[in-house]
PDBML (XML) file of the C-alpha atoms, coordinates in Angstrom:
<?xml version="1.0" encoding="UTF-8" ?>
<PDBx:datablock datablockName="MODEL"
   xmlns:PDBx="http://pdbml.pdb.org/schema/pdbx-v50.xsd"
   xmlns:xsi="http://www.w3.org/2001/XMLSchema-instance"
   xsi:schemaLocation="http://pdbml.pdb.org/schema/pdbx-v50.xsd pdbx-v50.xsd">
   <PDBx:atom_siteCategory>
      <PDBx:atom_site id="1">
         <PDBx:B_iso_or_equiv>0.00</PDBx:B_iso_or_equiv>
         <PDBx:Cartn_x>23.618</PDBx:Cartn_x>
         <PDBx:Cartn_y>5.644</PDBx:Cartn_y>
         <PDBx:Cartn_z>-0.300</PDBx:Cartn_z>
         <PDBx:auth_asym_id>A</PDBx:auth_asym_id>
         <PDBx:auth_atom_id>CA</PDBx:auth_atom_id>
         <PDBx:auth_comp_id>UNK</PDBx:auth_comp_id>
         <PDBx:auth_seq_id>1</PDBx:auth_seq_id>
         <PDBx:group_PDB>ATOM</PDBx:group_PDB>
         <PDBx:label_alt_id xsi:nil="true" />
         <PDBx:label_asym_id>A</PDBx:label_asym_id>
         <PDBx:label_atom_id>CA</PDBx:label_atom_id>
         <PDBx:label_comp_id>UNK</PDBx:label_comp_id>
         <PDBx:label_entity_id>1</PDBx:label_entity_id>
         <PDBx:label_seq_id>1</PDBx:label_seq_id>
         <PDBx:occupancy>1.00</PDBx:occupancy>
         <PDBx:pdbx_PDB_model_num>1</PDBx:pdbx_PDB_model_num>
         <PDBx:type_symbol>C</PDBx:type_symbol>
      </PDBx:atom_site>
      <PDBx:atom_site id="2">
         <PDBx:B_iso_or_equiv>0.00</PDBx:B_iso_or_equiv>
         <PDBx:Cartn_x>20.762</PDBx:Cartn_x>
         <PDBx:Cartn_y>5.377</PDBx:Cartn_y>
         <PDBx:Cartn_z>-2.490</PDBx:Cartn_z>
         <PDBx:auth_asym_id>A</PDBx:auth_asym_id>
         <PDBx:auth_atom_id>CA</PDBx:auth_atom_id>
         <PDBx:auth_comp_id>UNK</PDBx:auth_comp_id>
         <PDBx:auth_seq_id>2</PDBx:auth_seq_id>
         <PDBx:group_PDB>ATOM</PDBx:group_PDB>
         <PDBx:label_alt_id xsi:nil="true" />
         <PDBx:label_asym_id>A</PDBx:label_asym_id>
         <PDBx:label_atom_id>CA</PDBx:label_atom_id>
         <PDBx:label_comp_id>UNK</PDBx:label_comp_id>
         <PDBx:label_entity_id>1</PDBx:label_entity_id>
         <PDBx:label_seq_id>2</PDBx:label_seq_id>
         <PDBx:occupancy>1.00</PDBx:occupancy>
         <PDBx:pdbx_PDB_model_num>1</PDBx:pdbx_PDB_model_num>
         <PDBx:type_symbol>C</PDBx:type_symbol>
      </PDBx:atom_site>
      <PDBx:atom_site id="3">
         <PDBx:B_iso_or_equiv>0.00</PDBx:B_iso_or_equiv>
         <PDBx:Cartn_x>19.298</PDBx:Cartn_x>
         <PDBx:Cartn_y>7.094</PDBx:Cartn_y>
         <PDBx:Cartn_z>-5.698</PDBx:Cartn_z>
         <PDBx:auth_asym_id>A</PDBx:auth_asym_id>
         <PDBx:auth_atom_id>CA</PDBx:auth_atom_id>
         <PDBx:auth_comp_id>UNK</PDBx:auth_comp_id>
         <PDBx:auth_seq_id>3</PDBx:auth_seq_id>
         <PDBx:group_PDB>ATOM</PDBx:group_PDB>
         <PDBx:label_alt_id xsi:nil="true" />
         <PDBx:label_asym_id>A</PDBx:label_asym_id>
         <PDBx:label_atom_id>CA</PDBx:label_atom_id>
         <PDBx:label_comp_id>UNK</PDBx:label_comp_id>
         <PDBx:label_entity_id>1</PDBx:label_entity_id>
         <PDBx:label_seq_id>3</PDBx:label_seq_id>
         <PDBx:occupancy>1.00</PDBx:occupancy>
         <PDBx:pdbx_PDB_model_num>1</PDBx:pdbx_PDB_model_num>
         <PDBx:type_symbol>C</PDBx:type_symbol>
      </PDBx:atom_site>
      <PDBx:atom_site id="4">
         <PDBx:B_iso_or_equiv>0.00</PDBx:B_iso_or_equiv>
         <PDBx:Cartn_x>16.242</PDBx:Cartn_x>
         <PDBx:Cartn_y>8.763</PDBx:Cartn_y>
         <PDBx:Cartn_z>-3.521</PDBx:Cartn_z>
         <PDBx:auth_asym_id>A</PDBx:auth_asym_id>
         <PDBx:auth_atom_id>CA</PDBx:auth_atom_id>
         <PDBx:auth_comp_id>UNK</PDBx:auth_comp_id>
         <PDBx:auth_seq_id>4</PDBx:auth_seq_id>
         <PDBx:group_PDB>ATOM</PDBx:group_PDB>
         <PDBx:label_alt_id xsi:nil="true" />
         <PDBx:label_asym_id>A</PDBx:label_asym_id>
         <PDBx:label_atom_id>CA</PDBx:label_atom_id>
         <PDBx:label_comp_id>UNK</PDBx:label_comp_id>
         <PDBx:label_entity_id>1</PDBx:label_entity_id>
         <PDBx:label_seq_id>4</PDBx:label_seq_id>
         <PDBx:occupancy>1.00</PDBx:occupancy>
         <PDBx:pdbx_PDB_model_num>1</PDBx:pdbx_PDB_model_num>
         <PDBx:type_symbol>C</PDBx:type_symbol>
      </PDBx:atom_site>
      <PDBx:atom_site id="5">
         <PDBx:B_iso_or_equiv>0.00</PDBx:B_iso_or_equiv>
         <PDBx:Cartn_x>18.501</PDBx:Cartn_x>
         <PDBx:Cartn_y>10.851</PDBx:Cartn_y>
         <PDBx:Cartn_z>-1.558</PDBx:Cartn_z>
         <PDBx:auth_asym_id>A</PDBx:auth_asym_id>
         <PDBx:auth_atom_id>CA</PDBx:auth_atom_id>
         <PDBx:auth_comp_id>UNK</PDBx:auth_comp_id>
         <PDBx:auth_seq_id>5</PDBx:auth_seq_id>
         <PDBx:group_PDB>ATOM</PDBx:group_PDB>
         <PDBx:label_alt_id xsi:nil="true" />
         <PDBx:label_asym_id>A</PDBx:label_asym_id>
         <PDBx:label_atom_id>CA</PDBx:label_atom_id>
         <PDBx:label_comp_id>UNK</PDBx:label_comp_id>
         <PDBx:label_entity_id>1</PDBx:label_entity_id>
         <PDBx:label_seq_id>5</PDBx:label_seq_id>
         <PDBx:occupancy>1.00</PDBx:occupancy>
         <PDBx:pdbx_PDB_model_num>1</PDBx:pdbx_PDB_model_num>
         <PDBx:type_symbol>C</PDBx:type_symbol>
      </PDBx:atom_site>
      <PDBx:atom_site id="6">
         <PDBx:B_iso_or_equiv>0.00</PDBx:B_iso_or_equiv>
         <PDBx:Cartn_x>20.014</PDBx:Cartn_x>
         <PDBx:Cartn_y>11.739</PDBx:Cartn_y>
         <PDBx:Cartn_z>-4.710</PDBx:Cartn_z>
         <PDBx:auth_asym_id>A</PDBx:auth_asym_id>
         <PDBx:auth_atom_id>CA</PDBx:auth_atom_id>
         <PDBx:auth_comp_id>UNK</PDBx:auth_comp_id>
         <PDBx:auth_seq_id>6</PDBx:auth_seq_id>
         <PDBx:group_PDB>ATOM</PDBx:group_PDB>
         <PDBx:label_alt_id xsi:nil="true" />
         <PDBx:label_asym_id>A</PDBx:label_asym_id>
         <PDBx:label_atom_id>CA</PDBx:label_atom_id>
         <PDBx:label_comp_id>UNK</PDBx:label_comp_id>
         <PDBx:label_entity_id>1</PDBx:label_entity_id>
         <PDBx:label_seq_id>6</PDBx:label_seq_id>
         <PDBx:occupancy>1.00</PDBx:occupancy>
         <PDBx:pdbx_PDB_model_num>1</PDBx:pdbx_PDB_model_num>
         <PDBx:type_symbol>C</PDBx:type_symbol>
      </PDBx:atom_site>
      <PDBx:atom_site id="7">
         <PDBx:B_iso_or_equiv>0.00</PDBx:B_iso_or_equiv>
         <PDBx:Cartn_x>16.763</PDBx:Cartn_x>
         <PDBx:Cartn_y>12.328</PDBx:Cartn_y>
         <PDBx:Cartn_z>-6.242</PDBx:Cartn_z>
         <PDBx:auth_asym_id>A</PDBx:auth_asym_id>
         <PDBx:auth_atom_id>CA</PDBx:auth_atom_id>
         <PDBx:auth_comp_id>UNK</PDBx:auth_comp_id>
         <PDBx:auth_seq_id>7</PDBx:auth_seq_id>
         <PDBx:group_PDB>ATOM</PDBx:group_PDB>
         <PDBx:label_alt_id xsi:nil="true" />
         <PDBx:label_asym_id>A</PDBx:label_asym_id>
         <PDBx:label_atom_id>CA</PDBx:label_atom_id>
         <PDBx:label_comp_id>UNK</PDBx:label_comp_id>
         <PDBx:label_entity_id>1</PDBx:label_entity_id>
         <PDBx:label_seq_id>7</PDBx:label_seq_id>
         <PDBx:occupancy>1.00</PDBx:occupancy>
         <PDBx:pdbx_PDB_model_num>1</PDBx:pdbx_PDB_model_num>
         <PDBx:type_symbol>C</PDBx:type_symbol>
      </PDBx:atom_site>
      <PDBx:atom_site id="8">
         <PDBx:B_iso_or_equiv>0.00</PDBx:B_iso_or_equiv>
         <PDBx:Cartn_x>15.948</PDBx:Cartn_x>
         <PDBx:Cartn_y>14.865</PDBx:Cartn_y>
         <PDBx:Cartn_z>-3.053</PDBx:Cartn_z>
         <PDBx:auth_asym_id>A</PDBx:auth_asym_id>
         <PDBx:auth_atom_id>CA</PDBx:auth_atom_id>
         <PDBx:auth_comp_id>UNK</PDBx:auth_comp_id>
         <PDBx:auth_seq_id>8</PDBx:auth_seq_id>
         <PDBx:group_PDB>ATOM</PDBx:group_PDB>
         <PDBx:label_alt_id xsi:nil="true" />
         <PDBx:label_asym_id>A</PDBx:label_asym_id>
         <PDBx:label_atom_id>CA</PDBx:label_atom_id>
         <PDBx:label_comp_id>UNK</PDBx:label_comp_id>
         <PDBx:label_entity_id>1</PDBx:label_entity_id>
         <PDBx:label_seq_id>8</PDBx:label_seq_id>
         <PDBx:occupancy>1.00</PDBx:occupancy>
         <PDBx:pdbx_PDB_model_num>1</PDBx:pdbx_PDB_model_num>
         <PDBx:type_symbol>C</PDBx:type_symbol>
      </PDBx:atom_site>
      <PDBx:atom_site id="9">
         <PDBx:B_iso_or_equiv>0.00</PDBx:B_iso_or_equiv>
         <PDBx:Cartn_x>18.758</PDBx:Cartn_x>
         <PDBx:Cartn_y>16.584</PDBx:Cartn_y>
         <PDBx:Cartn_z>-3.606</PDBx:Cartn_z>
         <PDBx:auth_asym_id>A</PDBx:auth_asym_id>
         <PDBx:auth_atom_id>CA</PDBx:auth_atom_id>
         <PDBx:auth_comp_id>UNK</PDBx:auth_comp_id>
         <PDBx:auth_seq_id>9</PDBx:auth_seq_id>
         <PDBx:group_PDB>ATOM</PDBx:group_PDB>
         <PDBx:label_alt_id xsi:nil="true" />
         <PDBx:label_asym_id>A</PDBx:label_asym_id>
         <PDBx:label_atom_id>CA</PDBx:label_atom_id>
         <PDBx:label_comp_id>UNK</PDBx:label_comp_id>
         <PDBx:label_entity_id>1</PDBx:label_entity_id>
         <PDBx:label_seq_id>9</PDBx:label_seq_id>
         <PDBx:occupancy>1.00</PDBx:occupancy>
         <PDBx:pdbx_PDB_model_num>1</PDBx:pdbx_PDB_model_num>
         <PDBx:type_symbol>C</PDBx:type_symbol>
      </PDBx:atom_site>
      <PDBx:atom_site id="10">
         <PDBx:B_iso_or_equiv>0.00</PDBx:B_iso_or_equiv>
         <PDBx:Cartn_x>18.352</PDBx:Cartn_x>
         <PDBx:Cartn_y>17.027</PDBx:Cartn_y>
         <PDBx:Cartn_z>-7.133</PDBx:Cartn_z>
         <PDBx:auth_asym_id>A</PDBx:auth_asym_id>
         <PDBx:auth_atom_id>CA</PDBx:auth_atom_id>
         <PDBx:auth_comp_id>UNK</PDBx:auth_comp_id>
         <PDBx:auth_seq_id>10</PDBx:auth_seq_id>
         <PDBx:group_PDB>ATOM</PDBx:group_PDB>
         <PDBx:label_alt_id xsi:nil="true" />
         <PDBx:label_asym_id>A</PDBx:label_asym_id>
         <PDBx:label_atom_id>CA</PDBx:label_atom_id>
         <PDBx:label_comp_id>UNK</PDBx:label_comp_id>
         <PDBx:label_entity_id>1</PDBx:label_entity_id>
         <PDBx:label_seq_id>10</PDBx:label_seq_id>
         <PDBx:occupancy>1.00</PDBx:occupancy>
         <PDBx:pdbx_PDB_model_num>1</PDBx:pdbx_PDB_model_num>
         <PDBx:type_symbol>C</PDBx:type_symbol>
      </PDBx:atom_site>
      <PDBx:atom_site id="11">
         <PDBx:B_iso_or_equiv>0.00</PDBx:B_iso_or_equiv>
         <PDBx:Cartn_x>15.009</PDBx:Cartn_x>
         <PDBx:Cartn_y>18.682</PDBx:Cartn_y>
         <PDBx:Cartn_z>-6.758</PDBx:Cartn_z>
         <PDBx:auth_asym_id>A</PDBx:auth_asym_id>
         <PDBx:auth_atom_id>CA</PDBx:auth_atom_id>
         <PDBx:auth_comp_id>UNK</PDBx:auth_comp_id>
         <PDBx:auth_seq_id>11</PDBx:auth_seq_id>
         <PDBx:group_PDB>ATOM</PDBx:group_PDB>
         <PDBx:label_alt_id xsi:nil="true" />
         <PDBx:label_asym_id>A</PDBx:label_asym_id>
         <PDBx:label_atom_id>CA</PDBx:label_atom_id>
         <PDBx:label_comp_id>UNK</PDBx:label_comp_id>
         <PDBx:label_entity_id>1</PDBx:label_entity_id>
         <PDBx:label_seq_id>11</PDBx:label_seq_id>
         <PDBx:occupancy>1.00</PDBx:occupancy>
         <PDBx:pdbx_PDB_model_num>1</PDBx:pdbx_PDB_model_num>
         <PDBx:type_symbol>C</PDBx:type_symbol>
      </PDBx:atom_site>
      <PDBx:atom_site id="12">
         <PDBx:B_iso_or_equiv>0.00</PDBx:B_iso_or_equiv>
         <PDBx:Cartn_x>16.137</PDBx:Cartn_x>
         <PDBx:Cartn_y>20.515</PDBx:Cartn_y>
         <PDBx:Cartn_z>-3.658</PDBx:Cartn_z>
         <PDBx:auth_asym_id>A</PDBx:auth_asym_id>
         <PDBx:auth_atom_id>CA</PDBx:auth_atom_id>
         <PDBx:auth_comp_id>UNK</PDBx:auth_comp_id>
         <PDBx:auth_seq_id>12</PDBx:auth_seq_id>
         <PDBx:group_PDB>ATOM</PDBx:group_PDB>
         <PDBx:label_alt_id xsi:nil="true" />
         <PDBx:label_asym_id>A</PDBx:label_asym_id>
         <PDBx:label_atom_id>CA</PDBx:label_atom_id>
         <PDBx:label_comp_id>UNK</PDBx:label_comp_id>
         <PDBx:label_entity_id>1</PDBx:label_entity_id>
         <PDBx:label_seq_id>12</PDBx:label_seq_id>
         <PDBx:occupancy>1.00</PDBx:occupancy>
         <PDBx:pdbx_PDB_model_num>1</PDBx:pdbx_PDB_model_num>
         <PDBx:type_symbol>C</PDBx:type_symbol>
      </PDBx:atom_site>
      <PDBx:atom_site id="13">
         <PDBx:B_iso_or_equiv>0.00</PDBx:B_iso_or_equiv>
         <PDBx:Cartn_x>18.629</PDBx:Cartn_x>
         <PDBx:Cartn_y>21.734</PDBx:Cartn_y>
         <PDBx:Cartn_z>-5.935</PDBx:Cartn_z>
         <PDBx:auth_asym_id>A</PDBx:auth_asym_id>
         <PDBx:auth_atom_id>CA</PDBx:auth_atom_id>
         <PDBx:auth_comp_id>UNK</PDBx:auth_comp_id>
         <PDBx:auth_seq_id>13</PDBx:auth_seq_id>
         <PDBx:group_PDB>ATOM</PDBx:group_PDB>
         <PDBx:label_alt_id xsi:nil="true" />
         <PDBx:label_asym_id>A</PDBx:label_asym_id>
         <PDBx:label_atom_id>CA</PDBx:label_atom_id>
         <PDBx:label_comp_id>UNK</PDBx:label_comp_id>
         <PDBx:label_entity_id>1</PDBx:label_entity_id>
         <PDBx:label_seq_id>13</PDBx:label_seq_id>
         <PDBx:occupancy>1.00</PDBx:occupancy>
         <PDBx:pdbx_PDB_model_num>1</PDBx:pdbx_PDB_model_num>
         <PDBx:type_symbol>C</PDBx:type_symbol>
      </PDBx:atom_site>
      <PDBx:atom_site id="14">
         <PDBx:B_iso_or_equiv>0.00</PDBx:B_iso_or_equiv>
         <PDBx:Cartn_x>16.459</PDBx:Cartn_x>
         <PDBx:Cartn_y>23.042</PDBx:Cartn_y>
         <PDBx:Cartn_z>-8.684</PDBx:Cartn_z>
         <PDBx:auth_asym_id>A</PDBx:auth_asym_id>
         <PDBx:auth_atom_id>CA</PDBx:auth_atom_id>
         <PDBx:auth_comp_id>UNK</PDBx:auth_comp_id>
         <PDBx:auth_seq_id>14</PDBx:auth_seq_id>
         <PDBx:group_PDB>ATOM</PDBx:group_PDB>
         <PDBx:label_alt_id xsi:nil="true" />
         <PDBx:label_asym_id>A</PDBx:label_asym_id>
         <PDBx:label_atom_id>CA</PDBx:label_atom_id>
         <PDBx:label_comp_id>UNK</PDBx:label_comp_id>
         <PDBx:label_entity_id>1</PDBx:label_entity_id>
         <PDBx:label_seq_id>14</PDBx:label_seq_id>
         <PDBx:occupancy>1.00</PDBx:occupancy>
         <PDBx:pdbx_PDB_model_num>1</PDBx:pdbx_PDB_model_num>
         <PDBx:type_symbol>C</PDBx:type_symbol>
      </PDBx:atom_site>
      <PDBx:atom_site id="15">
         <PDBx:B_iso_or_equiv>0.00</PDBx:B_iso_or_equiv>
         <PDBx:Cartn_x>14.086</PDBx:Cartn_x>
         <PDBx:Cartn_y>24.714</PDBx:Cartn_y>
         <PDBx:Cartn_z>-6.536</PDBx:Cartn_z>
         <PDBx:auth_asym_id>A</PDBx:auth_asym_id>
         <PDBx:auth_atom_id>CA</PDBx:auth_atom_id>
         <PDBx:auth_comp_id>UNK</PDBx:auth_comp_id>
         <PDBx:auth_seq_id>15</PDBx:auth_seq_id>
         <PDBx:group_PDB>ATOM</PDBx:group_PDB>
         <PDBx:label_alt_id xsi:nil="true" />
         <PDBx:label_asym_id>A</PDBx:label_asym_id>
         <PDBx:label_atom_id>CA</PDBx:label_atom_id>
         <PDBx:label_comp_id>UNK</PDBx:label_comp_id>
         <PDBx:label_entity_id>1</PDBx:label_entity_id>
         <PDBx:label_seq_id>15</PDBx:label_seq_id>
         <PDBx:occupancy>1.00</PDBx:occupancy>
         <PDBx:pdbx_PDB_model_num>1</PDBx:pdbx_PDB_model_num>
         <PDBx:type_symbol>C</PDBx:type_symbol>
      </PDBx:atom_site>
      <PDBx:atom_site id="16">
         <PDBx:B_iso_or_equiv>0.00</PDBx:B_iso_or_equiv>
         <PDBx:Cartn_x>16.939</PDBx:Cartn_x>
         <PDBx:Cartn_y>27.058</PDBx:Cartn_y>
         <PDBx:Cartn_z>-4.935</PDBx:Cartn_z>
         <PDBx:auth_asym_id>A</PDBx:auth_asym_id>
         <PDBx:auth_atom_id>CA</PDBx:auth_atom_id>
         <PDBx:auth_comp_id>UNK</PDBx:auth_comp_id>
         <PDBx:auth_seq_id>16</PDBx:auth_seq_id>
         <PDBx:group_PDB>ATOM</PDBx:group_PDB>
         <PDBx:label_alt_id xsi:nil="true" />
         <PDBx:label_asym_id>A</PDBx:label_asym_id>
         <PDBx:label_atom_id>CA</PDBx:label_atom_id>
         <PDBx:label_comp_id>UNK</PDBx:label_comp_id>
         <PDBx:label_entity_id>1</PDBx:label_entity_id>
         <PDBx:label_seq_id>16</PDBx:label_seq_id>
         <PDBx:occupancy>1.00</PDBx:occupancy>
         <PDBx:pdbx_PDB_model_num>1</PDBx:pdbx_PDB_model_num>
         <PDBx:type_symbol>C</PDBx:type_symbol>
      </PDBx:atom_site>
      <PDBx:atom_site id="17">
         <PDBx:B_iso_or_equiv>0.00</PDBx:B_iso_or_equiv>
         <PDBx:Cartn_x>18.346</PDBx:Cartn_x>
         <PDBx:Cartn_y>27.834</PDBx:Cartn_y>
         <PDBx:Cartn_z>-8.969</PDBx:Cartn_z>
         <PDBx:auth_asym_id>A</PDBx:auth_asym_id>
         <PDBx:auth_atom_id>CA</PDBx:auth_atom_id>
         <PDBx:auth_comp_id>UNK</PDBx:auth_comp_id>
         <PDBx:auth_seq_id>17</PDBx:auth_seq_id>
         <PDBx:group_PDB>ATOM</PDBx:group_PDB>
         <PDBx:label_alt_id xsi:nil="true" />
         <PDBx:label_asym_id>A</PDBx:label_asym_id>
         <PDBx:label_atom_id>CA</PDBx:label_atom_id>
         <PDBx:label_comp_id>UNK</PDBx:label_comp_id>
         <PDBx:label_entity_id>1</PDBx:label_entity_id>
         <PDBx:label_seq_id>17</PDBx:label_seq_id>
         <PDBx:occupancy>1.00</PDBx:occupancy>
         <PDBx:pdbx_PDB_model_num>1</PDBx:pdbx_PDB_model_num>
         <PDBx:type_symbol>C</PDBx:type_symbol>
      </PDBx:atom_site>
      <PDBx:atom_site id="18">
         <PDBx:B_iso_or_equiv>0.00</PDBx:B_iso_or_equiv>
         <PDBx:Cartn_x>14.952</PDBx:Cartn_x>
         <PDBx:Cartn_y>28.523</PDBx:Cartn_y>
         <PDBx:Cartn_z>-9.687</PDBx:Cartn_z>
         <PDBx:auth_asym_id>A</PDBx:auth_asym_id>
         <PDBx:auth_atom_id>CA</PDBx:auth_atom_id>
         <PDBx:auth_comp_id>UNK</PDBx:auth_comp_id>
         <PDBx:auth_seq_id>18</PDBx:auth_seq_id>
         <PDBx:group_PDB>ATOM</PDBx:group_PDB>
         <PDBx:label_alt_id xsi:nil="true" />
         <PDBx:label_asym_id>A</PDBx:label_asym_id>
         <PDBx:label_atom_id>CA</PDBx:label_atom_id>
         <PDBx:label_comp_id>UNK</PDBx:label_comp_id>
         <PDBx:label_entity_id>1</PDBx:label_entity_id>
         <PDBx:label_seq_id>18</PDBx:label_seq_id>
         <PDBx:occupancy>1.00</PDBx:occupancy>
         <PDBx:pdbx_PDB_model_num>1</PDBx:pdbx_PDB_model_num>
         <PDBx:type_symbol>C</PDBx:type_symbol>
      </PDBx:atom_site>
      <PDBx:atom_site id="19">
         <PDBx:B_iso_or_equiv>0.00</PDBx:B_iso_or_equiv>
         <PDBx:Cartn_x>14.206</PDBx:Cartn_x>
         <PDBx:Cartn_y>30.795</PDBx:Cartn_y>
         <PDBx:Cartn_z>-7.130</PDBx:Cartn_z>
         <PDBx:auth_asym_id>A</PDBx:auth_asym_id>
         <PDBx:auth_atom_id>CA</PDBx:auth_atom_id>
         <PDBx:auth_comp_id>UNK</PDBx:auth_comp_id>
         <PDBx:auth_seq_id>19</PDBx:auth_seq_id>
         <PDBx:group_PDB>ATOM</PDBx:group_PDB>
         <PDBx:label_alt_id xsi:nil="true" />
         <PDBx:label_asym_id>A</PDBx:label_asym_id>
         <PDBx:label_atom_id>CA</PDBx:label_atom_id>
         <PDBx:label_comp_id>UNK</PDBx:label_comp_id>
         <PDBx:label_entity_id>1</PDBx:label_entity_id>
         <PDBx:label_seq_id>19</PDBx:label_seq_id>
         <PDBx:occupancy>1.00</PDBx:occupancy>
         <PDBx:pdbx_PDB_model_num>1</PDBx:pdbx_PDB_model_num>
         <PDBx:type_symbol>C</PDBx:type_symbol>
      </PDBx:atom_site>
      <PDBx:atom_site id="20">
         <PDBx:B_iso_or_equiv>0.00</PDBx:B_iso_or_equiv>
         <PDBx:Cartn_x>17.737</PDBx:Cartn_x>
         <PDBx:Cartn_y>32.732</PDBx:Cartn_y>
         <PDBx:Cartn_z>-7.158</PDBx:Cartn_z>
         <PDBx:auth_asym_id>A</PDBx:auth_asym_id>
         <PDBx:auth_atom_id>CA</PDBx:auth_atom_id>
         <PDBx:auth_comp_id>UNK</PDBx:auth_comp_id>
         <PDBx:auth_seq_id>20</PDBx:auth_seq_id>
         <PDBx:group_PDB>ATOM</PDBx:group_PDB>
         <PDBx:label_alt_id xsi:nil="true" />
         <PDBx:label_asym_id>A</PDBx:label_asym_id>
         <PDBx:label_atom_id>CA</PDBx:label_atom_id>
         <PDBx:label_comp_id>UNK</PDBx:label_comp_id>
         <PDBx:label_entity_id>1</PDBx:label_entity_id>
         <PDBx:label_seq_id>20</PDBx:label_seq_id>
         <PDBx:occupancy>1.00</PDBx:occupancy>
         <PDBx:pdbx_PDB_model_num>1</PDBx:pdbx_PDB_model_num>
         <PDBx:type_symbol>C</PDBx:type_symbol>
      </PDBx:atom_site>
      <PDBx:atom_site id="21">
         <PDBx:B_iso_or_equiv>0.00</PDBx:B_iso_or_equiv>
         <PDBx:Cartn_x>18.310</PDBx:Cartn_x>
         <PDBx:Cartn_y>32.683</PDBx:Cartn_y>
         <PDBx:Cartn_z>-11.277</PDBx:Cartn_z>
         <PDBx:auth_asym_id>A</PDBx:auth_asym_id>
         <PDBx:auth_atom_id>CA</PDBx:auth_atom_id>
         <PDBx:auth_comp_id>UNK</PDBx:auth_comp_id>
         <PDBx:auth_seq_id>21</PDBx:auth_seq_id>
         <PDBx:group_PDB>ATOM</PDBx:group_PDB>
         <PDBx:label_alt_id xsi:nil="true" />
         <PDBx:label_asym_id>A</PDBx:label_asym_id>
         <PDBx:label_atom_id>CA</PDBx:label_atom_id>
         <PDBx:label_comp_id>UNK</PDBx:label_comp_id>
         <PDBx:label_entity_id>1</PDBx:label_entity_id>
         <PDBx:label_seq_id>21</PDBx:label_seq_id>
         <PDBx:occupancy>1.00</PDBx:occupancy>
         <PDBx:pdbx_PDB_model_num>1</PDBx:pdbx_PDB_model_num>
         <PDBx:type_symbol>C</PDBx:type_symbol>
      </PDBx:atom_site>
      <PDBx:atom_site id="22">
         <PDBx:B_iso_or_equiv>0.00</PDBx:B_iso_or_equiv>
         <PDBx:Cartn_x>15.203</PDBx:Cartn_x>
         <PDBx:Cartn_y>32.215</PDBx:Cartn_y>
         <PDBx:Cartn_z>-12.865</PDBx:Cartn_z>
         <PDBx:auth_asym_id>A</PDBx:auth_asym_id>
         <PDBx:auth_atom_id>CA</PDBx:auth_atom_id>
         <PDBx:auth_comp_id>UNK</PDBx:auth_comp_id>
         <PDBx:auth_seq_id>22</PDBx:auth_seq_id>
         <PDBx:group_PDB>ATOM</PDBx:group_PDB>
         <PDBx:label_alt_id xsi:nil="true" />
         <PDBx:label_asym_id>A</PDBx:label_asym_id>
         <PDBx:label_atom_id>CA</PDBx:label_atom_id>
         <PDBx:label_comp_id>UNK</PDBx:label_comp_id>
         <PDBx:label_entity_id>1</PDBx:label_entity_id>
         <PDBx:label_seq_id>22</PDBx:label_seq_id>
         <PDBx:occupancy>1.00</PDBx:occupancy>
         <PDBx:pdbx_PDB_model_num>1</PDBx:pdbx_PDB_model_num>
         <PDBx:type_symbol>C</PDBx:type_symbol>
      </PDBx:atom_site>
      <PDBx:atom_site id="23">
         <PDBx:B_iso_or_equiv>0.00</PDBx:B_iso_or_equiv>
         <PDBx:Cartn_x>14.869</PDBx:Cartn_x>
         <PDBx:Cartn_y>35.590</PDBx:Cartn_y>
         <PDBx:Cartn_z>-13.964</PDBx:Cartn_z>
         <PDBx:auth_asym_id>A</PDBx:auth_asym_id>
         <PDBx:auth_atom_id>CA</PDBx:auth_atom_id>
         <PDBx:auth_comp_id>UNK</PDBx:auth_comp_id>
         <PDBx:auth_seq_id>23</PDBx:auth_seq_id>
         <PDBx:group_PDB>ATOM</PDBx:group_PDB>
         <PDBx:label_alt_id xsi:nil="true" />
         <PDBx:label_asym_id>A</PDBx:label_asym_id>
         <PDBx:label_atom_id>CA</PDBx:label_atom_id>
         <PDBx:label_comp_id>UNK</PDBx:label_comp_id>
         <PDBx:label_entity_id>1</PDBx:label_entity_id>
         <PDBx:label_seq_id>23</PDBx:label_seq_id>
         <PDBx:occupancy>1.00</PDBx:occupancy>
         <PDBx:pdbx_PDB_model_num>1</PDBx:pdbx_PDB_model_num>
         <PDBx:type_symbol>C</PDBx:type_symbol>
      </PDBx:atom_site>
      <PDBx:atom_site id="24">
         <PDBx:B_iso_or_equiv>0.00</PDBx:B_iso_or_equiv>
         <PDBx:Cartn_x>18.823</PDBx:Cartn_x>
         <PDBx:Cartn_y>36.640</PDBx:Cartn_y>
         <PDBx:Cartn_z>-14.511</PDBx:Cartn_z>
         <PDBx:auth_asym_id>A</PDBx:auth_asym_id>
         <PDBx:auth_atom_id>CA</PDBx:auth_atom_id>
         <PDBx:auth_comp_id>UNK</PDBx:auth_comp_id>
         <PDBx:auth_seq_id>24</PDBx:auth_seq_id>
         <PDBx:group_PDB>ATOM</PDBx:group_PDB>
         <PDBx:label_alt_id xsi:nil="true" />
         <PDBx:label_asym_id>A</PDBx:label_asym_id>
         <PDBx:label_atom_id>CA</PDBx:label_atom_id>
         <PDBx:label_comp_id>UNK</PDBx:label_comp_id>
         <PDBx:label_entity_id>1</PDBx:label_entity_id>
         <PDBx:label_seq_id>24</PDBx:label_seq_id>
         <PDBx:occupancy>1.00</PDBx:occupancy>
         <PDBx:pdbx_PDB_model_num>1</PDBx:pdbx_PDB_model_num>
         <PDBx:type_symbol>C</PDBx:type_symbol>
      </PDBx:atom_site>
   </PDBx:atom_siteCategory>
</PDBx:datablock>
């Protein structure tokens, strides 16, 4: 509904490709 829940799950988002694909 609103760009803060977007923004959540945009960071929410990077954290988990950061985590699993950082190094690959």
């Amino acid at each position: 509904q609103n760009k803060q829940q977007r923004k959540v799950y945009v960071k929410r988002t990077q954290r988990y490709i950061e985590d699993h694909f950082t190094d690959e």
